[in-house]
Protein backbone atom coordinates (compact mmCIF):
# COMPACT_ATOMS: atom_id res chain seq x y z
CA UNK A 1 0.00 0.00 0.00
CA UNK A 2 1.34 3.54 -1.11
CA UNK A 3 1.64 5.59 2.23
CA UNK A 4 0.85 9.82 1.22
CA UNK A 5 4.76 10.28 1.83
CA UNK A 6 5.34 8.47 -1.69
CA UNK A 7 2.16 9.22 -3.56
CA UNK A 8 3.60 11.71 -6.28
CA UNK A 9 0.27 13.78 -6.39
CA UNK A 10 -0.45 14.51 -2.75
CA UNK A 11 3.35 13.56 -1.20
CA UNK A 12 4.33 17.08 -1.90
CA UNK A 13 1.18 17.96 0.36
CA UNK A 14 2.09 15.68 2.95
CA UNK A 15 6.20 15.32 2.91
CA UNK A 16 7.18 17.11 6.63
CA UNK A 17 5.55 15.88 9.78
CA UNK A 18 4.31 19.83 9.39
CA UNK A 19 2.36 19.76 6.50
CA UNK A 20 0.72 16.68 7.71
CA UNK A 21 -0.30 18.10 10.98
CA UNK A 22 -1.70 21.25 8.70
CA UNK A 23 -3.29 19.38 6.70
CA UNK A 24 -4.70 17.28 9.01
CA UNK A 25 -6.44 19.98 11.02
CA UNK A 26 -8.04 21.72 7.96
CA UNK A 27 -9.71 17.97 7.02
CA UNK A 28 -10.77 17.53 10.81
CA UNK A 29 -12.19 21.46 10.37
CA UNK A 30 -13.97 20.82 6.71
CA UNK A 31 -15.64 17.39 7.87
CA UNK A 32 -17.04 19.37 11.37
CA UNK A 33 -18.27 21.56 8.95
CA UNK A 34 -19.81 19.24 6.65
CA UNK A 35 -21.42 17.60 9.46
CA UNK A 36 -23.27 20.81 10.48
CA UNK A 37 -24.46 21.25 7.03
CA UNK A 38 -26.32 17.81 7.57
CA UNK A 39 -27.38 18.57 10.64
CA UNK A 40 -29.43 21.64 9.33
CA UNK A 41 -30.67 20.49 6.06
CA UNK A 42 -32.21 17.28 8.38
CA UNK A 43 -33.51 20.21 10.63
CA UNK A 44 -34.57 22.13 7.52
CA UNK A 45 -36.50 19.36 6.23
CA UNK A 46 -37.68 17.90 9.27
CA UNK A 47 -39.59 21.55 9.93
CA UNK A 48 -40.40 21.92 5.92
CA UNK A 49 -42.32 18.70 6.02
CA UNK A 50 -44.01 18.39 9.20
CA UNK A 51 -44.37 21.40 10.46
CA UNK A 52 -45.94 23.19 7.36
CA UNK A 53 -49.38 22.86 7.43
């Protein structure tokens, strides 16, 4: 299995302990995010649907 030290797309991304620790925290950031944005379109539609008369 290619580890993201050797991949030659994303390695450059990922070559110091640094970057990965960088990069790391903005994935961790982006999926808290994305997880709000469920969170309120479930919301959203749970008060569209039966809360509408």
């Amino acid at each position: 299995m290619i580890s993201l030290d050797d991949d030659p797309i994303l390695g450059r991304f990922f070559d110091t302990p640094e970057k990965k620790a960088k990069w790391l925290v903005r994935i961790k950031i982006a999926y808290i995010i994305w997880i709000i944005f469920i969170i309120i379109g479930i919301v959203t539609i749970f008060f569209y649907y039966f809360l509408t008369p």
